[in-house]
PDB file of N, CA and C in Angstrom:
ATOM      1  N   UNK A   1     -11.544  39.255  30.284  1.00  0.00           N
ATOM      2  CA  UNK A   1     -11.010  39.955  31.437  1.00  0.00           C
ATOM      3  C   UNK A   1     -12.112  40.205  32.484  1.00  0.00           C
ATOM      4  N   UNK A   2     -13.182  40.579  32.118  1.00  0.00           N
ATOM      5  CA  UNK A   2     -14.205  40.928  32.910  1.00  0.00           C
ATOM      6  C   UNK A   2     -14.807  39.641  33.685  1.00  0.00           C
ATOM      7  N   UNK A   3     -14.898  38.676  33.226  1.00  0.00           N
ATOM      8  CA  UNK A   3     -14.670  37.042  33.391  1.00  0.00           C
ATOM      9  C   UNK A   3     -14.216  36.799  34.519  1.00  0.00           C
ATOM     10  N   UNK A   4     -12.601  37.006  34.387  1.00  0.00           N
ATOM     11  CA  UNK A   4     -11.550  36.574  35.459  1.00  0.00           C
ATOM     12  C   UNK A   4     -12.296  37.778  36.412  1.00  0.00           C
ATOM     13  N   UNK A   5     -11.995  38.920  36.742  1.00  0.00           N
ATOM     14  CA  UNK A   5     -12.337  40.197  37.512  1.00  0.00           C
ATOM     15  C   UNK A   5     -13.895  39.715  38.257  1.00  0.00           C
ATOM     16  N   UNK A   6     -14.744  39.079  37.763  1.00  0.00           N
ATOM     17  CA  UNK A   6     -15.705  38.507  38.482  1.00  0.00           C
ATOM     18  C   UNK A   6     -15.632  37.162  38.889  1.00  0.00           C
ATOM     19  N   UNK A   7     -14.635  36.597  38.904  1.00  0.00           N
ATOM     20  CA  UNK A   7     -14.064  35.138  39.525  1.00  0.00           C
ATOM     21  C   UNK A   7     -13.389  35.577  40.492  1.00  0.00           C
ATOM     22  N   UNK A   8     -12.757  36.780  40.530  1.00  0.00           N
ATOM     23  CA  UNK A   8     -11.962  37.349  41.544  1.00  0.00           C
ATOM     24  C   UNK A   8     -12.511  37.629  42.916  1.00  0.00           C
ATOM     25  N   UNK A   9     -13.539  38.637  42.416  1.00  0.00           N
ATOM     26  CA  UNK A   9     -14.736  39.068  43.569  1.00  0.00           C
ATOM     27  C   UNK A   9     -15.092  37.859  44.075  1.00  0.00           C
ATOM     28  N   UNK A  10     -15.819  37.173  43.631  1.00  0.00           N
ATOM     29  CA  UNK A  10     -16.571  35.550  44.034  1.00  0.00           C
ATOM     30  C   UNK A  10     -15.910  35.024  44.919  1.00  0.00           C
ATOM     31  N   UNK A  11     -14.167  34.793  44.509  1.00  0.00           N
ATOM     32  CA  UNK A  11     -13.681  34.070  45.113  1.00  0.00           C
ATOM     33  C   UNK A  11     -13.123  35.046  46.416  1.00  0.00           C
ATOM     34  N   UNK A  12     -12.965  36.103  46.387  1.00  0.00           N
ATOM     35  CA  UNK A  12     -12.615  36.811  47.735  1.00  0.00           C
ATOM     36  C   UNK A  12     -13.614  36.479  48.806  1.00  0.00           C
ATOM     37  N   UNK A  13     -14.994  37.384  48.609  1.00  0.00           N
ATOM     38  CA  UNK A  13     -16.242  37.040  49.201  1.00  0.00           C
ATOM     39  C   UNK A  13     -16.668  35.441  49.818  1.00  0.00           C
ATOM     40  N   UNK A  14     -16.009  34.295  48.972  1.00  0.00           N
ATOM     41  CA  UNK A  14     -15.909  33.028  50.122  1.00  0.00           C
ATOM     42  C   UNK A  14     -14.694  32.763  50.724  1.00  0.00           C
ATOM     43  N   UNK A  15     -13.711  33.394  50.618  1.00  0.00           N
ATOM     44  CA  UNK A  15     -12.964  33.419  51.838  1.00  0.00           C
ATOM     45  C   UNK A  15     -12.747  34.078  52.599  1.00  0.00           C
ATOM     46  N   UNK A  16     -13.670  35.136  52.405  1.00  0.00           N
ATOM     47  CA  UNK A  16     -13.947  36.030  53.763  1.00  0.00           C
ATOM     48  C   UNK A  16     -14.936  35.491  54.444  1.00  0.00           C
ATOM     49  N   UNK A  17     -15.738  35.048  54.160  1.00  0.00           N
ATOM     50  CA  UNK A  17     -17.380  34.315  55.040  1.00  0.00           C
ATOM     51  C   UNK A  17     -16.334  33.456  55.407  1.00  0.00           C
ATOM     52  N   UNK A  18     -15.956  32.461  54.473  1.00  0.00           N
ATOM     53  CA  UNK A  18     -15.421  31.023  55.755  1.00  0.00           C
ATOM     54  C   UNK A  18     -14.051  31.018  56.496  1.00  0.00           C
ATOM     55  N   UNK A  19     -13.129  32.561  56.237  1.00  0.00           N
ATOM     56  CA  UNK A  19     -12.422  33.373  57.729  1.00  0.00           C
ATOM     57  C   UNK A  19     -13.272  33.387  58.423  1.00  0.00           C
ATOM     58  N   UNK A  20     -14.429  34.217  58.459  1.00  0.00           N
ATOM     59  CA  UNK A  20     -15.237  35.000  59.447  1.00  0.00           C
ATOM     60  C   UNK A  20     -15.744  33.879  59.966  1.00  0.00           C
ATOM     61  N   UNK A  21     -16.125  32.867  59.177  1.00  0.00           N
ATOM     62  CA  UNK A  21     -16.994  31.717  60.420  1.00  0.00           C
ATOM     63  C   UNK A  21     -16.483  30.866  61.406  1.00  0.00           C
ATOM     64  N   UNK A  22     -14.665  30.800  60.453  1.00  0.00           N
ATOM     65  CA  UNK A  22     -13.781  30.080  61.222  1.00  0.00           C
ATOM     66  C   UNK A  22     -13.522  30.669  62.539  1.00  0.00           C
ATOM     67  N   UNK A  23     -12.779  31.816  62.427  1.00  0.00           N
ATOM     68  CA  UNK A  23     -12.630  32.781  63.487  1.00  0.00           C
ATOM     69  C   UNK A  23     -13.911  32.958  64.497  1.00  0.00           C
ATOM     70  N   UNK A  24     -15.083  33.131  64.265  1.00  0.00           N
ATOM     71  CA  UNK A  24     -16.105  32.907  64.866  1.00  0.00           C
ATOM     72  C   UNK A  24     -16.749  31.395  65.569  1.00  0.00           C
ATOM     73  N   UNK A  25     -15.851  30.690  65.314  1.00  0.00           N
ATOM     74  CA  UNK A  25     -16.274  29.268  65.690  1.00  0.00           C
ATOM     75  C   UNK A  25     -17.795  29.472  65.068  1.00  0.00           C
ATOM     76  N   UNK A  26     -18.233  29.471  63.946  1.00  0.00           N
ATOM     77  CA  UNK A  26     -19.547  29.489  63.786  1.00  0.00           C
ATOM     78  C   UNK A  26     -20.174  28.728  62.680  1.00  0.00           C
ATOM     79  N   UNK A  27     -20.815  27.741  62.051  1.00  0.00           N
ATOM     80  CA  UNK A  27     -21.130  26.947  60.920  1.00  0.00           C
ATOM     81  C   UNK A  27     -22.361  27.449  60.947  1.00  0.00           C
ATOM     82  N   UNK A  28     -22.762  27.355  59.328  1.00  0.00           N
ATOM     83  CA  UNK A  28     -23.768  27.604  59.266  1.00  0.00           C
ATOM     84  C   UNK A  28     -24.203  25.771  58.275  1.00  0.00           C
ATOM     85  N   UNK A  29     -25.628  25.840  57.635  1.00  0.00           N
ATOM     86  CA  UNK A  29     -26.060  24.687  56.803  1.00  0.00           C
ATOM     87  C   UNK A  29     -25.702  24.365  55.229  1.00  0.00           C
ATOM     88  N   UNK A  30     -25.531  23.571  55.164  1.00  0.00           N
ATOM     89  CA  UNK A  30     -24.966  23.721  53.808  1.00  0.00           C
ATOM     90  C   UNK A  30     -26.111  23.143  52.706  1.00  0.00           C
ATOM     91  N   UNK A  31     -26.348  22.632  51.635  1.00  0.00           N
ATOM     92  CA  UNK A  31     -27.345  22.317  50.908  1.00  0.00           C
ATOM     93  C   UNK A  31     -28.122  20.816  51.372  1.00  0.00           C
ATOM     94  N   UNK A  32     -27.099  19.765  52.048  1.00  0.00           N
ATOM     95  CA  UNK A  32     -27.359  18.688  52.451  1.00  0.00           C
ATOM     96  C   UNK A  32     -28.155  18.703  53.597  1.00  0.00           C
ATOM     97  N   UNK A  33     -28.366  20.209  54.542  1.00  0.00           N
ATOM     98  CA  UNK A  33     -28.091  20.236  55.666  1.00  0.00           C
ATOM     99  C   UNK A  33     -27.340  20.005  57.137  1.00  0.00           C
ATOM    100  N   UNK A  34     -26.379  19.631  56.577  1.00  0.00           N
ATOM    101  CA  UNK A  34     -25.627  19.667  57.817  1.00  0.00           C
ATOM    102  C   UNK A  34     -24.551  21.075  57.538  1.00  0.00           C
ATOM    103  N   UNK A  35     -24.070  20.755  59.436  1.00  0.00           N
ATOM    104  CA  UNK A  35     -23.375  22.449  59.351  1.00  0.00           C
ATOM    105  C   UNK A  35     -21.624  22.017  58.668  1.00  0.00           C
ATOM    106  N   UNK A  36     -21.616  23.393  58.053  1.00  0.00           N
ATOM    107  CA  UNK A  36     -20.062  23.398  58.068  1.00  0.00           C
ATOM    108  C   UNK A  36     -19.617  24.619  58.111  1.00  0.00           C
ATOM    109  N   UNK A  37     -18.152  24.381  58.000  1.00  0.00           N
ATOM    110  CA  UNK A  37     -17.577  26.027  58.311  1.00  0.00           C
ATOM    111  C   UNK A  37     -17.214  26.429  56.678  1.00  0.00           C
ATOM    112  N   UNK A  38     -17.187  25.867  55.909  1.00  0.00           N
ATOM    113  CA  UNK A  38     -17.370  26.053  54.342  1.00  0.00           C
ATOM    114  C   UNK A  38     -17.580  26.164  53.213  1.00  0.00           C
ATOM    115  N   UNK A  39     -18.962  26.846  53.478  1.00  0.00           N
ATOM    116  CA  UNK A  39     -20.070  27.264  52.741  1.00  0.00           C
ATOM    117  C   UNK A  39     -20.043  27.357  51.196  1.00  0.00           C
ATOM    118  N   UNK A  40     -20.396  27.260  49.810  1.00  0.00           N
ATOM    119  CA  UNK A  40     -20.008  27.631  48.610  1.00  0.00           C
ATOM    120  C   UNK A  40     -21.125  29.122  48.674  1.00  0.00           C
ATOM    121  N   UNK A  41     -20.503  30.032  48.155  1.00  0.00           N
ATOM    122  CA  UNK A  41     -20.896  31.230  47.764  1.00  0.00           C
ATOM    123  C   UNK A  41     -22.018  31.096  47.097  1.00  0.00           C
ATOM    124  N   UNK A  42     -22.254  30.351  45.797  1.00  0.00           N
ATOM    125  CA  UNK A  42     -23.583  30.267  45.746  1.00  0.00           C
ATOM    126  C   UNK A  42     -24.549  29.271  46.810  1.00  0.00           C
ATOM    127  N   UNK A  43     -23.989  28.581  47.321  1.00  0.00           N
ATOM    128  CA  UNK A  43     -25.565  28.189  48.248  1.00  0.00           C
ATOM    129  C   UNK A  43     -25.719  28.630  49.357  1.00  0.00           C
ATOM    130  N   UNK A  44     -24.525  30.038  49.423  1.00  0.00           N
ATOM    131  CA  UNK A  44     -25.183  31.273  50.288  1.00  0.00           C
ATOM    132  C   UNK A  44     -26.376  32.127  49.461  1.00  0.00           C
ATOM    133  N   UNK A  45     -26.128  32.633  48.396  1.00  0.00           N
ATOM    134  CA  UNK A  45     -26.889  33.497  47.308  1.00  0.00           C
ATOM    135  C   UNK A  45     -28.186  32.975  47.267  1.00  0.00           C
ATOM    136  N   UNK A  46     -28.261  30.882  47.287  1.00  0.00           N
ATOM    137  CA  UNK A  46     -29.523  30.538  47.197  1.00  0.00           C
ATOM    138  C   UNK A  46     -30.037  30.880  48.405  1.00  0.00           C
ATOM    139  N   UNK A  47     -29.632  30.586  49.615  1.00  0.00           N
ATOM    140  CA  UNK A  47     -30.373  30.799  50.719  1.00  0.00           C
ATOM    141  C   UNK A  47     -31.366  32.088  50.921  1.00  0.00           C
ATOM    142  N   UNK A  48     -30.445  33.390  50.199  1.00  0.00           N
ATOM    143  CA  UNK A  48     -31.065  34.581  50.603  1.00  0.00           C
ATOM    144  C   UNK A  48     -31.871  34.923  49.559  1.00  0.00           C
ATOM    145  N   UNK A  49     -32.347  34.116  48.612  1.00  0.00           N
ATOM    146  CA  UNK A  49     -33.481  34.402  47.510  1.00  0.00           C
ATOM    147  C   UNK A  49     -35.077  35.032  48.217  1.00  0.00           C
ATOM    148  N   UNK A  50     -34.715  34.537  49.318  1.00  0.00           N
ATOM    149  CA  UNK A  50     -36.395  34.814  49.930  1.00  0.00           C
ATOM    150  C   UNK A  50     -36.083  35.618  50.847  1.00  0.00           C
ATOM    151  N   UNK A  51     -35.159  36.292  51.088  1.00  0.00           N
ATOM    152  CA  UNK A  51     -35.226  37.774  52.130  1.00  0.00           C
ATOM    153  C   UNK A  51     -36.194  38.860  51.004  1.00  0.00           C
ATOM    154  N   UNK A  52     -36.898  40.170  51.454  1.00  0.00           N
ATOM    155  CA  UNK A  52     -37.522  40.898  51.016  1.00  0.00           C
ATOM    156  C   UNK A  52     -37.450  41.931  51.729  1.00  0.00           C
ATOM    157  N   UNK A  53     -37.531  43.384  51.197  1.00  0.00           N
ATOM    158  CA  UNK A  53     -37.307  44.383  51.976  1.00  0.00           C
ATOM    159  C   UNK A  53     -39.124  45.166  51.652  1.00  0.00           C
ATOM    160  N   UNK A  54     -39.863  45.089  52.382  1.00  0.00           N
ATOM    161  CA  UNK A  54     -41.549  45.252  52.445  1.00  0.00           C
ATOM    162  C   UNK A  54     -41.488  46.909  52.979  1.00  0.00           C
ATOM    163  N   UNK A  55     -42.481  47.383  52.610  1.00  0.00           N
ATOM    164  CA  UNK A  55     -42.654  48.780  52.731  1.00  0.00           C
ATOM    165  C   UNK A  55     -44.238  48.779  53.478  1.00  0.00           C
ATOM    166  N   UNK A  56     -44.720  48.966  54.724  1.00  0.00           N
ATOM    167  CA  UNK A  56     -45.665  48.983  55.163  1.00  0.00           C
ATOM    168  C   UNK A  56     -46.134  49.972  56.286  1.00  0.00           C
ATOM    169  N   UNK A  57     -47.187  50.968  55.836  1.00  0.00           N
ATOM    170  CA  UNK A  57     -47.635  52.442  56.023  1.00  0.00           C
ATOM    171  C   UNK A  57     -46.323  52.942  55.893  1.00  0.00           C
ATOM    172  N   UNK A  58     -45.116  53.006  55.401  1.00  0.00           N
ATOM    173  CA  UNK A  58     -44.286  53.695  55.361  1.00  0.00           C
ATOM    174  C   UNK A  58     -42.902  53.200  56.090  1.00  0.00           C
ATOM    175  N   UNK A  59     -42.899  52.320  56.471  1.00  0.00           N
ATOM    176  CA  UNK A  59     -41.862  51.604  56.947  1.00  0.00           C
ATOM    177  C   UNK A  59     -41.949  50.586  56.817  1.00  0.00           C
ATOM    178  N   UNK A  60     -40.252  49.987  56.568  1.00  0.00           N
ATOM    179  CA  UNK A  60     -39.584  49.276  55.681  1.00  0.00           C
ATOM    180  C   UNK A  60     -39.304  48.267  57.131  1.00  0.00           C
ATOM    181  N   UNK A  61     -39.489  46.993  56.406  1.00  0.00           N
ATOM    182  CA  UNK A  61     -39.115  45.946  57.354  1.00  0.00           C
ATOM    183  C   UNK A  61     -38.618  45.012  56.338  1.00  0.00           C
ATOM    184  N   UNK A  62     -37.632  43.629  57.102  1.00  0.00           N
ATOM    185  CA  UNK A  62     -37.632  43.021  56.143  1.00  0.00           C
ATOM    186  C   UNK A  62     -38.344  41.251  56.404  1.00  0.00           C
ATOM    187  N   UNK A  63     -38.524  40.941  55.347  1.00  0.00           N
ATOM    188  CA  UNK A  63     -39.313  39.236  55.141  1.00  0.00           C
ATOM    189  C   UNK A  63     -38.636  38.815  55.224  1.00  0.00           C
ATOM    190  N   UNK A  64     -39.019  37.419  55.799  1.00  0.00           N
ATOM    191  CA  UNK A  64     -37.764  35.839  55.804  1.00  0.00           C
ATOM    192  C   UNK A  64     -36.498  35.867  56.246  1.00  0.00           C
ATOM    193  N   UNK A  65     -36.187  36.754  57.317  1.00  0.00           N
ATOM    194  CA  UNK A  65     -35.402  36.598  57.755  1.00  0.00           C
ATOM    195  C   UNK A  65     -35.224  35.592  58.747  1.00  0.00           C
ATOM    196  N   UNK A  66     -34.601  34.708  59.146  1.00  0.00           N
ATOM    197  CA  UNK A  66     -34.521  33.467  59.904  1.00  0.00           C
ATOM    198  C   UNK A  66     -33.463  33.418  60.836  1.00  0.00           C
ATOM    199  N   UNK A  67     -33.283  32.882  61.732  1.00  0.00           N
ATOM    200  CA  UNK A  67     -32.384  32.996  62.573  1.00  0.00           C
ATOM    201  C   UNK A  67     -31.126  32.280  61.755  1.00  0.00           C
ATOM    202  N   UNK A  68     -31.183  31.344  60.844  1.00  0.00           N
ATOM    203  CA  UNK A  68     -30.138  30.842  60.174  1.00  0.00           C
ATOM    204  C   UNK A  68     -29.752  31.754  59.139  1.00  0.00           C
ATOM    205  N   UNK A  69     -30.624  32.653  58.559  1.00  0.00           N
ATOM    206  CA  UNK A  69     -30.148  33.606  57.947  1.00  0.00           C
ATOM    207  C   UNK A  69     -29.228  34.796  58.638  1.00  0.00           C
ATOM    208  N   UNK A  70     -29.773  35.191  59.429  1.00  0.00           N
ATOM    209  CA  UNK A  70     -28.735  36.224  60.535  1.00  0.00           C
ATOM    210  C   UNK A  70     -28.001  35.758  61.333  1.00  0.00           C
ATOM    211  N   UNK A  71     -27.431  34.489  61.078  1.00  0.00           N
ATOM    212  CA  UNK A  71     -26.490  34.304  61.494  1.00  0.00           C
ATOM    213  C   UNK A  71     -25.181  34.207  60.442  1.00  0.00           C
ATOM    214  N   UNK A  72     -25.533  34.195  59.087  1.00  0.00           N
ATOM    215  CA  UNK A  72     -24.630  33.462  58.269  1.00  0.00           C
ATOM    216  C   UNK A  72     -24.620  35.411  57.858  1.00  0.00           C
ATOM    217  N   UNK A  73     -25.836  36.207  57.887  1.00  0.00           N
ATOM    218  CA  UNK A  73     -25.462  37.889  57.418  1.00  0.00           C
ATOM    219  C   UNK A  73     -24.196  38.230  58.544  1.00  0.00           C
ATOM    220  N   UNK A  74     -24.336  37.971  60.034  1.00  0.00           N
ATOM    221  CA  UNK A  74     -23.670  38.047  60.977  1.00  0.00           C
ATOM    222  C   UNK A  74     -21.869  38.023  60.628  1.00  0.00           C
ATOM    223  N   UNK A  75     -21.545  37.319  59.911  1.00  0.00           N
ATOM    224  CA  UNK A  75     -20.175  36.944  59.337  1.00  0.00           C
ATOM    225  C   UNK A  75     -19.652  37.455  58.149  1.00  0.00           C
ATOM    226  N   UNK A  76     -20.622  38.326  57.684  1.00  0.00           N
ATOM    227  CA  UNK A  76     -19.755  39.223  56.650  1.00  0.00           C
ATOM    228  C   UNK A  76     -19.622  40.423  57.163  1.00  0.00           C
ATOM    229  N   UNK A  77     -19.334  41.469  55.972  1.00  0.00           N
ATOM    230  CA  UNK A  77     -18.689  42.401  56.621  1.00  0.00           C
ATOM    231  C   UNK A  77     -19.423  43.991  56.993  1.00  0.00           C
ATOM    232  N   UNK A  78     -19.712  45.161  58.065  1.00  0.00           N
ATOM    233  CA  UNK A  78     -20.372  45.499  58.512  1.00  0.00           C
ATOM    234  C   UNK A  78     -21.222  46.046  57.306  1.00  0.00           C
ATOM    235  N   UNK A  79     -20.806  46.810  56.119  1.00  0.00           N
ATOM    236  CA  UNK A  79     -21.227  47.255  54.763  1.00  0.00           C
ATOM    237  C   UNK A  79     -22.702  46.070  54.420  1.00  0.00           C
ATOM    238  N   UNK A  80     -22.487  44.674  54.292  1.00  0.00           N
ATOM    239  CA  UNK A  80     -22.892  43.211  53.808  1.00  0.00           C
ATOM    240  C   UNK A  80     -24.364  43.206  54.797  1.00  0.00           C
ATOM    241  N   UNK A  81     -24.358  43.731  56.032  1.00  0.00           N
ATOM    242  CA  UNK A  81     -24.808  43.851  57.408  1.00  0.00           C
ATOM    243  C   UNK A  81     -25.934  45.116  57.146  1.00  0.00           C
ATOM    244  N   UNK A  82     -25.101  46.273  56.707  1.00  0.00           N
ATOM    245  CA  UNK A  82     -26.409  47.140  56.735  1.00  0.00           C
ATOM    246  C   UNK A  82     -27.060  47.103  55.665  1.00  0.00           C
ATOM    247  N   UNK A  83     -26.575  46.405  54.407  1.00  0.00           N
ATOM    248  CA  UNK A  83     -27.684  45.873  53.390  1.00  0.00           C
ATOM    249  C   UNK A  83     -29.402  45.014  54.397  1.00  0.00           C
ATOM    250  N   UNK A  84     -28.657  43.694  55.106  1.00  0.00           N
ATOM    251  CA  UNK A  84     -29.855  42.983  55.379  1.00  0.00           C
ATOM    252  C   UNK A  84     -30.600  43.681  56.706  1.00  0.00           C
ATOM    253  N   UNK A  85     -30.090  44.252  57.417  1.00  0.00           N
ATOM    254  CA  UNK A  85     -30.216  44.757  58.828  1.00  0.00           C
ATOM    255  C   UNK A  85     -30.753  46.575  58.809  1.00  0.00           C
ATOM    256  N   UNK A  86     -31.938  46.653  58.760  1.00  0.00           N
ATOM    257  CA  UNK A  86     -32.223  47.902  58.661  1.00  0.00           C
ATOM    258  C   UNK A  86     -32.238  48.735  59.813  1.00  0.00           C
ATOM    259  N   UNK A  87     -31.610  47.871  61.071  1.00  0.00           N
ATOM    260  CA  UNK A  87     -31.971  49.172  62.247  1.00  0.00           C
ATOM    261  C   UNK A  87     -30.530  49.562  62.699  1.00  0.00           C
ATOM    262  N   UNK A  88     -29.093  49.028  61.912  1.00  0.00           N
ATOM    263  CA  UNK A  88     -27.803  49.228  61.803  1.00  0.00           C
ATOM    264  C   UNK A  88     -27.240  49.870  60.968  1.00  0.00           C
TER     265      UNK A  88
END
């Protein structure tokens, strides 16, 4: 059960990104590199392996963020947003 219930989530979460990108006219890269509007959920997950949230004299910034990365954070949902986006 717990199985299915996390196939569930998974599968919501990519059809909300590839609503949001559709609706957005927006593609992002896919593993081959080229763009599409239909991303697989994990080779979103791989992409963001190298974001980092750094703590320096006391403030928090974050690493590796890329313009291809904030664009593909850009399309989820505002909650998804103030995870990667610390000044929102």
């Amino acid at each position: 059960m717990l199985m299915g219930l996390s196939l569930l989530v998974y599968t919501l979460g990519q059809r909300q990104l590839r609503a949001n990108l559709k609706q957005n006219n927006t593609k992002v890269k896919n593993n081959t590199g080229k763009l599409t509007d239909k991303p697989t959920l994990p080779w979103i997950f791989q992409c963001f392996q190298g974001i980092h949230v750094v703590i320096i004299n006391g403030v928090k910034q974050i690493s590796n963020l890329t313009d291809s990365r904030l664009t593909t954070i850009n399309n989820f949902s505002k909650s998804c947003q103030r995870y990667y986006i610390l000044s929102g």
